[in-house]
C-alpha atoms as a PDB file:
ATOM      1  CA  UNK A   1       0.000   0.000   0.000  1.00  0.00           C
ATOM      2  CA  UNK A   2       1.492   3.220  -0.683  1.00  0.00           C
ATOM      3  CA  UNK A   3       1.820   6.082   1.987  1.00  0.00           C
ATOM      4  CA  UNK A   4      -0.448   9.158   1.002  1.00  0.00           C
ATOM      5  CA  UNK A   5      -0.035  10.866   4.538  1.00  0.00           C
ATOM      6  CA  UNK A   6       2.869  10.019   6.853  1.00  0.00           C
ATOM      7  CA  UNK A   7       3.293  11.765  10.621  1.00  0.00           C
ATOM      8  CA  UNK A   8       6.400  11.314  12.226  1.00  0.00           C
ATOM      9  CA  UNK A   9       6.608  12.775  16.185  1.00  0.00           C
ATOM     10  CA  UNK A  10       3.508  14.570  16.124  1.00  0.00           C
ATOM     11  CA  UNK A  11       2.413  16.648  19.393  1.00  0.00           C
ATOM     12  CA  UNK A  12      -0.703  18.600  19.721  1.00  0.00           C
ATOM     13  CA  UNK A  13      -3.210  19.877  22.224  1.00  0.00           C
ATOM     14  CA  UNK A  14      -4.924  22.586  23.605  1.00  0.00           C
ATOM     15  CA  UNK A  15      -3.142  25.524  25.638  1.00  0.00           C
ATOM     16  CA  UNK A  16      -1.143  23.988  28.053  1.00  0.00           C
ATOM     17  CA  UNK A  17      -3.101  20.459  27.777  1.00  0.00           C
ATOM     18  CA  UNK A  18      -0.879  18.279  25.270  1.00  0.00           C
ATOM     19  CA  UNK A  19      -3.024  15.672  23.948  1.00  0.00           C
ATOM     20  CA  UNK A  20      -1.219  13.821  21.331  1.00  0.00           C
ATOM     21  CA  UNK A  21       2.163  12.874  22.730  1.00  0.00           C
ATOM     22  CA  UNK A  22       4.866  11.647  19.242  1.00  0.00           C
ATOM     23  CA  UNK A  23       2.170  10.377  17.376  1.00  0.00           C
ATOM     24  CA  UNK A  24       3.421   7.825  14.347  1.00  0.00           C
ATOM     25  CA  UNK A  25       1.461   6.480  11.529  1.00  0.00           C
ATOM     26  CA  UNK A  26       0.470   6.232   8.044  1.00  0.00           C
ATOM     27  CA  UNK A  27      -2.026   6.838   6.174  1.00  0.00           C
ATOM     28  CA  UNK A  28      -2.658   4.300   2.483  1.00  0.00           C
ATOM     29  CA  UNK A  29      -3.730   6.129  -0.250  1.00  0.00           C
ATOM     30  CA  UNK A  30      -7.072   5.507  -1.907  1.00  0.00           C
ATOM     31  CA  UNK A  31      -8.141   3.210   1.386  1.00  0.00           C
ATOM     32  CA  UNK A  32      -9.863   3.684   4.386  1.00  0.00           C
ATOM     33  CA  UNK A  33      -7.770   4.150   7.608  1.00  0.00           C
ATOM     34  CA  UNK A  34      -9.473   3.227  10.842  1.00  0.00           C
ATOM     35  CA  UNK A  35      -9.149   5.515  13.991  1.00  0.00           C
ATOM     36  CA  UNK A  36     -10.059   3.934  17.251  1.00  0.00           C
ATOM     37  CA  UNK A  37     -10.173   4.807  21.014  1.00  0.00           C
ATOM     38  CA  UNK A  38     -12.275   5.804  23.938  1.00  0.00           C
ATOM     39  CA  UNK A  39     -12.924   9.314  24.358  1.00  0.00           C
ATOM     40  CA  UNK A  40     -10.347  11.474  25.564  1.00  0.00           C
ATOM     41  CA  UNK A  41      -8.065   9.368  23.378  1.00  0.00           C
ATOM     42  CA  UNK A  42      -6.635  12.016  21.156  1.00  0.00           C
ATOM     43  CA  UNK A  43      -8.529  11.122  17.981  1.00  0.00           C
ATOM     44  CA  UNK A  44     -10.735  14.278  17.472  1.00  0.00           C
ATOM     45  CA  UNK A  45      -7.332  16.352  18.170  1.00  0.00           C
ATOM     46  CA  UNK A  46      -5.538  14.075  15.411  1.00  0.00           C
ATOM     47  CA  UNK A  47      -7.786  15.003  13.027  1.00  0.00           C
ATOM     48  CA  UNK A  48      -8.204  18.438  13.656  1.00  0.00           C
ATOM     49  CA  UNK A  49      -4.440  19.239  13.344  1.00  0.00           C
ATOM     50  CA  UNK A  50      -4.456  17.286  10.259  1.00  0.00           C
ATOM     51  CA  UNK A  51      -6.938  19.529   8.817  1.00  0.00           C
ATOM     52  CA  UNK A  52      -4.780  22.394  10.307  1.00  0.00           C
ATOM     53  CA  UNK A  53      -7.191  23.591  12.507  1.00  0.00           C
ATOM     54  CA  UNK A  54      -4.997  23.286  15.859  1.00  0.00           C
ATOM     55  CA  UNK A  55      -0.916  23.608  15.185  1.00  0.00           C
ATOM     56  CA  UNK A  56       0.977  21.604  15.695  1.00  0.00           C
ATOM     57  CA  UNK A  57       3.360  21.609  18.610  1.00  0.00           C
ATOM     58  CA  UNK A  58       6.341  19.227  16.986  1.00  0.00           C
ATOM     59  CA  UNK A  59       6.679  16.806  14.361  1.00  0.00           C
ATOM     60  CA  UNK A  60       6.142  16.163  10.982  1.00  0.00           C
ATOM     61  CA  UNK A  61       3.025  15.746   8.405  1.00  0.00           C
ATOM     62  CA  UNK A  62       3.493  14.633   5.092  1.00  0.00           C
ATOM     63  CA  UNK A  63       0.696  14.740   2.218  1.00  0.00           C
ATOM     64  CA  UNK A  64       1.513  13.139  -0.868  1.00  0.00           C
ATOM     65  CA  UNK A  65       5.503  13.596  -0.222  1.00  0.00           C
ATOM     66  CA  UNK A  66       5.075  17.518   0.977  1.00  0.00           C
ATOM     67  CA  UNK A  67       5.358  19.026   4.471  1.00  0.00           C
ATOM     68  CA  UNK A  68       1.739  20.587   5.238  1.00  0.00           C
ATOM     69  CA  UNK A  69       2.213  20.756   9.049  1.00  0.00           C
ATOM     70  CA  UNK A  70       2.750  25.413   8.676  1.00  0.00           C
ATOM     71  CA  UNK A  71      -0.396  24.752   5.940  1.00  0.00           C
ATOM     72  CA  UNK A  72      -3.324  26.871   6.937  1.00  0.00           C
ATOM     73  CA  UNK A  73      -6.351  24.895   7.035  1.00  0.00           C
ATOM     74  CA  UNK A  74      -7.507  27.332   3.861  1.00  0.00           C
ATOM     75  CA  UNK A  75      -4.817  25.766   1.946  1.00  0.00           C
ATOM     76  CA  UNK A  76      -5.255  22.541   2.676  1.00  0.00           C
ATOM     77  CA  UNK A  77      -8.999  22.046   2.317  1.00  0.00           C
ATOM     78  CA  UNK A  78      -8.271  24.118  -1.746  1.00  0.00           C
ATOM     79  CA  UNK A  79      -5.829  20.987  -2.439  1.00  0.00           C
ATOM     80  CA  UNK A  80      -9.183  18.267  -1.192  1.00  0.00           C
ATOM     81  CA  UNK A  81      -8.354  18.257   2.028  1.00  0.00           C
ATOM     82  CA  UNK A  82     -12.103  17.617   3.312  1.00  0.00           C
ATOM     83  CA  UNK A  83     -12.675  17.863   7.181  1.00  0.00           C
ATOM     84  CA  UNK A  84     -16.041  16.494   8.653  1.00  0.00           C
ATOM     85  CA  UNK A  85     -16.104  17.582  11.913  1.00  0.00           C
ATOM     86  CA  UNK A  86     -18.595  15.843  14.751  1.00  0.00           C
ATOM     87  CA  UNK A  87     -20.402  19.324  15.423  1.00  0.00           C
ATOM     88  CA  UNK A  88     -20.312  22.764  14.416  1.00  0.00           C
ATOM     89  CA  UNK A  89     -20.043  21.031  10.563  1.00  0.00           C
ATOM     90  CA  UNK A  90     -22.734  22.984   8.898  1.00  0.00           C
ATOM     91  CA  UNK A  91     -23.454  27.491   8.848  1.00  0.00           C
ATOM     92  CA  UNK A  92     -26.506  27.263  10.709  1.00  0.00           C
ATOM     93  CA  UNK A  93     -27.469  30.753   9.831  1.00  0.00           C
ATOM     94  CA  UNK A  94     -27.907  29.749   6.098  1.00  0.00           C
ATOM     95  CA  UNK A  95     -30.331  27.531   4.426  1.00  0.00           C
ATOM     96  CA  UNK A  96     -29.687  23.962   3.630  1.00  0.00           C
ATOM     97  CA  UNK A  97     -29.760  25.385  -0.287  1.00  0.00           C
ATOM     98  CA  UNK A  98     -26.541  28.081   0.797  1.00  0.00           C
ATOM     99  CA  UNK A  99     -24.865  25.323   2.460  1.00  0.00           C
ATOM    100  CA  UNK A 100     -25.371  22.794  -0.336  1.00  0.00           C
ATOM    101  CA  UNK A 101     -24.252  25.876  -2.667  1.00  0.00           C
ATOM    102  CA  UNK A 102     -20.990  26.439  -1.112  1.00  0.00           C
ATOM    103  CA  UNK A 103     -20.204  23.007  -0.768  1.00  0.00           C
ATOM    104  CA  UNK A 104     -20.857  22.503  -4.233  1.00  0.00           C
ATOM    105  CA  UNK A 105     -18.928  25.532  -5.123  1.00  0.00           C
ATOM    106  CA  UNK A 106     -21.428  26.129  -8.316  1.00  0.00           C
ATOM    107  CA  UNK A 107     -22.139  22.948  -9.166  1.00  0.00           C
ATOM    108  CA  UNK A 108     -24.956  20.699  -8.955  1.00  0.00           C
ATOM    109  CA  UNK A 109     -25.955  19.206  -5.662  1.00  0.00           C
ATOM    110  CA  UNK A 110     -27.998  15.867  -6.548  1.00  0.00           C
ATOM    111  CA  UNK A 111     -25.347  14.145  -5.213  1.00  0.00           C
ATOM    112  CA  UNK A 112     -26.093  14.714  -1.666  1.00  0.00           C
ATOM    113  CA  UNK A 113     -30.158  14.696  -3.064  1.00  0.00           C
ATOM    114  CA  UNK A 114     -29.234  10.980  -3.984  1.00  0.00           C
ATOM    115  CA  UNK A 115     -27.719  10.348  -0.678  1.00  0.00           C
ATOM    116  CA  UNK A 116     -29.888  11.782   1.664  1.00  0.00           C
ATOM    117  CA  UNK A 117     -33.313  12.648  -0.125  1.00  0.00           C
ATOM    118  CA  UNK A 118     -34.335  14.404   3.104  1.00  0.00           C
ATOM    119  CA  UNK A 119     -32.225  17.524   2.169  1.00  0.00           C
ATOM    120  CA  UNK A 120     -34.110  18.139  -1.245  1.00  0.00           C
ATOM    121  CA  UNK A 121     -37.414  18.803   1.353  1.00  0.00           C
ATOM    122  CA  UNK A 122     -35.602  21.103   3.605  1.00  0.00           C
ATOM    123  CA  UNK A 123     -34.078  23.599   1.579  1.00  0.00           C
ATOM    124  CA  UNK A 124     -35.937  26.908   2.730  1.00  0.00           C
ATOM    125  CA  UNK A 125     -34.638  25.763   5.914  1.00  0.00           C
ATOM    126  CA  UNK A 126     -32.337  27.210   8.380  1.00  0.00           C
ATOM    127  CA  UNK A 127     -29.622  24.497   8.556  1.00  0.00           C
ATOM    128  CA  UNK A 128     -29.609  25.276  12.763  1.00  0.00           C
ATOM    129  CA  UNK A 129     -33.125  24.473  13.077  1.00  0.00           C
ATOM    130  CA  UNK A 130     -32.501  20.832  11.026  1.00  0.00           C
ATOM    131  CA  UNK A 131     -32.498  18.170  13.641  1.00  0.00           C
ATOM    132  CA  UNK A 132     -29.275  16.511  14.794  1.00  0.00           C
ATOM    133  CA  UNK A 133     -29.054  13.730  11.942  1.00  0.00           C
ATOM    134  CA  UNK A 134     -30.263  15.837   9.241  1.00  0.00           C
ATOM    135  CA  UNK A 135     -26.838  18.517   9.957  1.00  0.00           C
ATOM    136  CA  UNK A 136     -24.935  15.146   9.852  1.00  0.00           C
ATOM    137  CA  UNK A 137     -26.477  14.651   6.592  1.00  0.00           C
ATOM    138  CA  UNK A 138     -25.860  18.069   5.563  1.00  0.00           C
ATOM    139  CA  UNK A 139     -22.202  17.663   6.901  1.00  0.00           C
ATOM    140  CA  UNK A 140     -21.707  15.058   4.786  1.00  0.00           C
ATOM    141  CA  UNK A 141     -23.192  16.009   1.658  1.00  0.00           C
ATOM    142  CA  UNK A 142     -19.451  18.285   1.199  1.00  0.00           C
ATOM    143  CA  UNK A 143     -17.732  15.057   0.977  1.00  0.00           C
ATOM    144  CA  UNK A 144     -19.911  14.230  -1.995  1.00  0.00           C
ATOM    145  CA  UNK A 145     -20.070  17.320  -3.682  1.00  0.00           C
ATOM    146  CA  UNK A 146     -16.602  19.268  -3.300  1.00  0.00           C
ATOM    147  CA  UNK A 147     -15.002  15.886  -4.535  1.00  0.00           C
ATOM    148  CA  UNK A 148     -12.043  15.499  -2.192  1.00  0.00           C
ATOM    149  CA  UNK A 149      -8.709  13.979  -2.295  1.00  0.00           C
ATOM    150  CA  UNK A 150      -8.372  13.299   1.332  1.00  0.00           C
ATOM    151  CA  UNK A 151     -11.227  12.770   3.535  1.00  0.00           C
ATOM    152  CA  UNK A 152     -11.363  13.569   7.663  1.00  0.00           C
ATOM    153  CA  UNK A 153     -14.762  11.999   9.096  1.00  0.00           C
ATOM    154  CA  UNK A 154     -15.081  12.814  12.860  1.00  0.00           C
ATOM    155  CA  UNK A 155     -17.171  10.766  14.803  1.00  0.00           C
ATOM    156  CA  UNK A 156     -19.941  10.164  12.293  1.00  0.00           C
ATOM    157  CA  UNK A 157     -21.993   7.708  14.479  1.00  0.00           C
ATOM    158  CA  UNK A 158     -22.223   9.926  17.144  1.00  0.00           C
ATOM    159  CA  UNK A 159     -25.754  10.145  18.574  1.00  0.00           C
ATOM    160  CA  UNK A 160     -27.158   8.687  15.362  1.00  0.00           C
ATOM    161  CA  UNK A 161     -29.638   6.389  15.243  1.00  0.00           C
ATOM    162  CA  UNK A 162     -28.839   2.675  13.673  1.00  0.00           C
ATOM    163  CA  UNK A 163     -30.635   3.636  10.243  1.00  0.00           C
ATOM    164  CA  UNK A 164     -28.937   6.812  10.190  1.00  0.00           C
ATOM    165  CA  UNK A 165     -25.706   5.803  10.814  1.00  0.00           C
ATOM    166  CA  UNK A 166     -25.966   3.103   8.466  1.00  0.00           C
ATOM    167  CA  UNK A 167     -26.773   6.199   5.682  1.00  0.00           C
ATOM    168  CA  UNK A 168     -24.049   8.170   6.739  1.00  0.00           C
ATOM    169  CA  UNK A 169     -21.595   4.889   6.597  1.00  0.00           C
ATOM    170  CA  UNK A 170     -22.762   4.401   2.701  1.00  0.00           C
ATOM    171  CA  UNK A 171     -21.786   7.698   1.569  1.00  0.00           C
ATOM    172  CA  UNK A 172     -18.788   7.004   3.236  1.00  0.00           C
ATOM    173  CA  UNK A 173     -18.279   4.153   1.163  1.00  0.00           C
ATOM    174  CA  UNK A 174     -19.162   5.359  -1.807  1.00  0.00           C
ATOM    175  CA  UNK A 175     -16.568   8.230  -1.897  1.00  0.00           C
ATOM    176  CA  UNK A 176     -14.249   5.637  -0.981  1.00  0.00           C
ATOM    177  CA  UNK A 177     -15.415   3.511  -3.181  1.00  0.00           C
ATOM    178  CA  UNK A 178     -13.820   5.923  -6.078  1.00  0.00           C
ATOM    179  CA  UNK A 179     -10.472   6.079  -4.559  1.00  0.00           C
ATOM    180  CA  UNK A 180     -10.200   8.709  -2.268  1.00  0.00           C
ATOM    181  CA  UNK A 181      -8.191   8.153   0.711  1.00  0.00           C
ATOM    182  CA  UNK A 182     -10.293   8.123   3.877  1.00  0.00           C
ATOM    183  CA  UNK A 183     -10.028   8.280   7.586  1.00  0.00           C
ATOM    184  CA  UNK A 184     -12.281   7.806  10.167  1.00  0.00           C
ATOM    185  CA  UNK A 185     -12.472   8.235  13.571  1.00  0.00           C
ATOM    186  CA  UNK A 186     -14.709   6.521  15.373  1.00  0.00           C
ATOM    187  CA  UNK A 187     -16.216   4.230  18.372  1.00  0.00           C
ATOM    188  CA  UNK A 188     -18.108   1.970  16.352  1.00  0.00           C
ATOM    189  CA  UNK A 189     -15.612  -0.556  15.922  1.00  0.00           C
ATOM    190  CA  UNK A 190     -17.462  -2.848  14.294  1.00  0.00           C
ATOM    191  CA  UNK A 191     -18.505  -0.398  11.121  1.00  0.00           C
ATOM    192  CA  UNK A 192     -14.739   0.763  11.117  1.00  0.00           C
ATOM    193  CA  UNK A 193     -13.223  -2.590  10.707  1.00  0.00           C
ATOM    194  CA  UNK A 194     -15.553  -3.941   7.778  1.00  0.00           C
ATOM    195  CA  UNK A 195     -14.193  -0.941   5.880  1.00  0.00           C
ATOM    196  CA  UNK A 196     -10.761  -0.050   6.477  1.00  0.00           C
ATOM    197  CA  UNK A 197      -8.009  -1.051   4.965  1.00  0.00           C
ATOM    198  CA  UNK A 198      -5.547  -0.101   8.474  1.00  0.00           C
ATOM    199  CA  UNK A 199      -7.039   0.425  12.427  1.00  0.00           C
ATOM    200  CA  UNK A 200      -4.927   2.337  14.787  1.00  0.00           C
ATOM    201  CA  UNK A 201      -6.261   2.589  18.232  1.00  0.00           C
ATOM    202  CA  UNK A 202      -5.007   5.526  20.587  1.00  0.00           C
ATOM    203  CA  UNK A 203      -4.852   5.255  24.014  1.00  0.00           C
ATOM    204  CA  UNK A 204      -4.202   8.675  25.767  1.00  0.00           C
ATOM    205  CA  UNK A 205      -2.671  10.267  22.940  1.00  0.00           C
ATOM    206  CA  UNK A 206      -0.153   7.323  21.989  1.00  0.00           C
ATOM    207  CA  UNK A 207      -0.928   5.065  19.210  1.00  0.00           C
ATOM    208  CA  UNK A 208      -1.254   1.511  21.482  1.00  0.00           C
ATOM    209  CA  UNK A 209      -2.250  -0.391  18.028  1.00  0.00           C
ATOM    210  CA  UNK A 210      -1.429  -0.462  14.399  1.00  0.00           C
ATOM    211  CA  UNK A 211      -2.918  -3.139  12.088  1.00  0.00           C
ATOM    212  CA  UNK A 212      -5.176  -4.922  10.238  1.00  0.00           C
ATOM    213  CA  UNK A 213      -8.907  -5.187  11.254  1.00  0.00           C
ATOM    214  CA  UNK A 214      -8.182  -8.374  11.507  1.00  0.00           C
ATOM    215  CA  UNK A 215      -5.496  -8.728  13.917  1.00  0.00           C
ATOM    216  CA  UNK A 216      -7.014  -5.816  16.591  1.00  0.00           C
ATOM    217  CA  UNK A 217      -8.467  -7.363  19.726  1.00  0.00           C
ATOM    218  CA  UNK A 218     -11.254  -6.707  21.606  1.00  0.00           C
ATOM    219  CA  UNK A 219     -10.686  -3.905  24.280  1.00  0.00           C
END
């Protein structure tokens, strides 16, 4: 499998709170990559400094052989870096339409119409006032219509329903489906291992597991 993102020694956290402590790992192109833990484990933090939203505080991030870790997050989500944050993910001033407008960046959103049909009813709407599942929906209609080259996925289970989860799963797998490389964090173990391709597991801020679904053990 060949390396699309590699970090080597990376630290991060929050004010004087480190949370990731030398992080190592790597990140197959065009595959899913798996990221487990309990909460508090560092995973939300990983992602977020990959997407350049927190800095950094040592080490090194490589995307497709260049050093992004002094990227702005601007910069990185223009080259299809595509974060999907666990809240906060939509503008809940504007109306699903804006939302699906800037994600589609002038294109056409059936895309996320296909995937969740919902949206196509709610338009008019106020994306704050859309209940908790439909803003995951919305969330994750950008991954589908901004076509990314690198996918973040936050927690997408996270107080979802089974049915809804299972929705939000399938458009996961579809843009995976068409090679883009993809990681997501997540508890549901079960979900994460029949689709990626590599599981690491952190463990308060250290990777404790790297592997095959296969090979990781129940905790």
């Amino acid at each position: 499998m060949a390396v699309e993102v590699a970090v080597r020694g990376l630290r991060s956290g929050y004010g004087p709170l480190e949370v990731l402590h030398s992080v190592d790992l790597d990140i197959p192109g065009g595959l899913v990559t798996g990221l487990l833990g309990p909460n508090g484990a560092g995973k939300t933090t990983f992602l977020r400094t990959l997407a350049g939203h927190l800095q950094s505080r040592a080490g090194h991030v490589w995307w497709q052989g260049e050093y992004i870790e002094r990227w702005p997050p601007e910069r990185r989500a223009d080259q299809g870096l595509v974060f999907v944050p666990a809240d906060n993910a939509v503008f809940p001033s504007l109306s699903v339409r804006d939302n699906l407008d800037i994600f589609a960046k002038g294109g056409p959103p059936d895309a996320a119409f296909a995937a969740f049909p919902v949206l196509e009813s709610r338009l008019q709407q106020r994306a704050g006032t859309l209940s908790g599942g439909e803003q995951r929906m919305l969330a994750m209609s950008r991954a589908l219509l901004v076509r990314p080259a690198l996918l973040l996925a936050d927690e997408p289970s996270l107080g979802l329903s089974a049915n809804l989860t299972a929705q939000i799963y399938d458009v996961i797998a579809r843009v995976a489906a068409t090679g883009v490389t993809v990681v997501v964090a997540d508890q549901y173990v079960e979900r994460i291992q029949a689709m990626a391709a590599v599981v690491y597991r952190l463990e308060h801020g250290e990777v404790a597991f790297a592997g095959e679904p296969s090979e990781l053990e129940p905790v």
